[in-house]
C-alpha atoms as a PDB file:
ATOM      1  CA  UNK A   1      -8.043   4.625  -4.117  1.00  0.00           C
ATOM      2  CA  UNK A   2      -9.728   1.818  -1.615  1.00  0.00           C
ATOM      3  CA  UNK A   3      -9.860   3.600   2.041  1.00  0.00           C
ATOM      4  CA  UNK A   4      -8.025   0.704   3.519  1.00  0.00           C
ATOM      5  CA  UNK A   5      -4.117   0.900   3.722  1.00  0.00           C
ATOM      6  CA  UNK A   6      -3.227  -2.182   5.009  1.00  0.00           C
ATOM      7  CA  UNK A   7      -5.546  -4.275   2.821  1.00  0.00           C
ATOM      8  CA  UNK A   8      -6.225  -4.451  -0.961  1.00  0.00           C
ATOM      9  CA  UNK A   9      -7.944  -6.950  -3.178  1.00  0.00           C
ATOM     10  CA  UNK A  10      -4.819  -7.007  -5.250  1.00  0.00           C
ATOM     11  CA  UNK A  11      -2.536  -7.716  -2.261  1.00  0.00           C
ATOM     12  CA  UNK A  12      -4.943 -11.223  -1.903  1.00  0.00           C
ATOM     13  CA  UNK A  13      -2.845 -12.763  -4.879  1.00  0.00           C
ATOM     14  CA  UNK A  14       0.405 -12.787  -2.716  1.00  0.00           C
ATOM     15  CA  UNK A  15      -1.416 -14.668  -0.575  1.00  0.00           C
ATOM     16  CA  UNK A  16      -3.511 -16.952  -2.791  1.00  0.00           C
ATOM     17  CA  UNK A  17      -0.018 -17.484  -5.316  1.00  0.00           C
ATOM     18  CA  UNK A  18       2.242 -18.704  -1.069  1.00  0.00           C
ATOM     19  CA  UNK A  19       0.100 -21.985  -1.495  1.00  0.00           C
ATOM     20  CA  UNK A  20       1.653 -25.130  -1.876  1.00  0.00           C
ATOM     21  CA  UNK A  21       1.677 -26.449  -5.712  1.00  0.00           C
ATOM     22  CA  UNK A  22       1.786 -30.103  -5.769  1.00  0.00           C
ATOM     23  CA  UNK A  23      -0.139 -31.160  -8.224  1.00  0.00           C
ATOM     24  CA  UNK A  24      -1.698 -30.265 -11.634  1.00  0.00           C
ATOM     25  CA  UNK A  25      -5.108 -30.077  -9.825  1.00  0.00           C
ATOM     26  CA  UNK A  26      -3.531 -27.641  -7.684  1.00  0.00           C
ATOM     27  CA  UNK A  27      -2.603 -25.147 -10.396  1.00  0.00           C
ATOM     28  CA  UNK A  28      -5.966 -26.016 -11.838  1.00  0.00           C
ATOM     29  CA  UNK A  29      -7.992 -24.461  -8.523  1.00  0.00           C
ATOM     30  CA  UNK A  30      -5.555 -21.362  -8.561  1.00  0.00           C
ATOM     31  CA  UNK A  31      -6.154 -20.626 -12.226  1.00  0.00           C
ATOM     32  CA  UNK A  32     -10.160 -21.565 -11.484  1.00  0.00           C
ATOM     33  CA  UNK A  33     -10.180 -18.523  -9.359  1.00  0.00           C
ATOM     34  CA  UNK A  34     -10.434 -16.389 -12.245  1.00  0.00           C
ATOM     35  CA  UNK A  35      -8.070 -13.195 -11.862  1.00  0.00           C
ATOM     36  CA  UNK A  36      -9.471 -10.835 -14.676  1.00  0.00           C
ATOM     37  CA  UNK A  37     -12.712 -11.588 -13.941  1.00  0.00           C
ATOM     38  CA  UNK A  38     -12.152 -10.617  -9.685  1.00  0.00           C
ATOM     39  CA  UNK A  39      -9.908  -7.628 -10.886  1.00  0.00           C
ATOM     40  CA  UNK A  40     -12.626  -6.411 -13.139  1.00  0.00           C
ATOM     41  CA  UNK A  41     -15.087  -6.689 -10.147  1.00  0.00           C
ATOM     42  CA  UNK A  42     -12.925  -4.898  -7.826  1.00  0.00           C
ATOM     43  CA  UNK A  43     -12.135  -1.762 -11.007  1.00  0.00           C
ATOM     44  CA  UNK A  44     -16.241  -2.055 -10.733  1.00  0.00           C
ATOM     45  CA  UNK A  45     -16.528  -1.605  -7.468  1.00  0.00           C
ATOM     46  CA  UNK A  46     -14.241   1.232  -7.240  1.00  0.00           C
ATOM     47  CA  UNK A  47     -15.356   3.011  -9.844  1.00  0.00           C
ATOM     48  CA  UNK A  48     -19.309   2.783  -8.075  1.00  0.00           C
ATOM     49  CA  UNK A  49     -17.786   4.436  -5.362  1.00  0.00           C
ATOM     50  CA  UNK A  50     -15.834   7.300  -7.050  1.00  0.00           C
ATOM     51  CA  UNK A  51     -20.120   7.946  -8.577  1.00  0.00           C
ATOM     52  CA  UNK A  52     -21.386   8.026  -4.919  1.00  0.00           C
ATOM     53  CA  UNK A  53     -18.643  10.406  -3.674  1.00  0.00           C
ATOM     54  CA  UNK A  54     -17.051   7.764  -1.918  1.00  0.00           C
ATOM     55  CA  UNK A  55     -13.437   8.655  -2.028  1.00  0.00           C
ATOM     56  CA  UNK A  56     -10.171   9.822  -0.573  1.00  0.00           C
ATOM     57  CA  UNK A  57      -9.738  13.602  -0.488  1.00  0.00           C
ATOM     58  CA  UNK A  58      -7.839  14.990  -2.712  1.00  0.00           C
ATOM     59  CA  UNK A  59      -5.437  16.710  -0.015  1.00  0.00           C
ATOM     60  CA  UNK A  60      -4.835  12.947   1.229  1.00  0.00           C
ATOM     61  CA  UNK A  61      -3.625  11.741  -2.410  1.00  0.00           C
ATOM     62  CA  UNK A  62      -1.091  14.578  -2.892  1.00  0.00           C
ATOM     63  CA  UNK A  63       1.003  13.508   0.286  1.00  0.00           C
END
């Protein structure tokens, strides 16, 4: 779970998908930005930190 509550990497699509599609070269750019590829970085990246202890407490989690 990423320590931040008000930001996530997968709250960044929202934001990314608000922009204005006017042309094809538009959709082009937003499909350039490679989702699986960014998601895969940020499962990565969390997963680094749950090997260096870095992670919620368990008592945090259960609500």
């Amino acid at each position: 779970m990423p320590f931040n509550s008000d930001t996530a990497f997968r709250s960044d699509l929202g934001f990314s998908a608000r922009g204005s599609f006017r042309t094809r070269e538009h959709y082009l750019c937003y499909l350039g930005a490679d989702m699986p590829r960014y998601f895969n970085k940020q499962i990565a990246n969390m997963r680094n930190g749950l090997v260096r202890s870095f992670a919620q407490r368990r008592v945090t989690l259960e609500g």
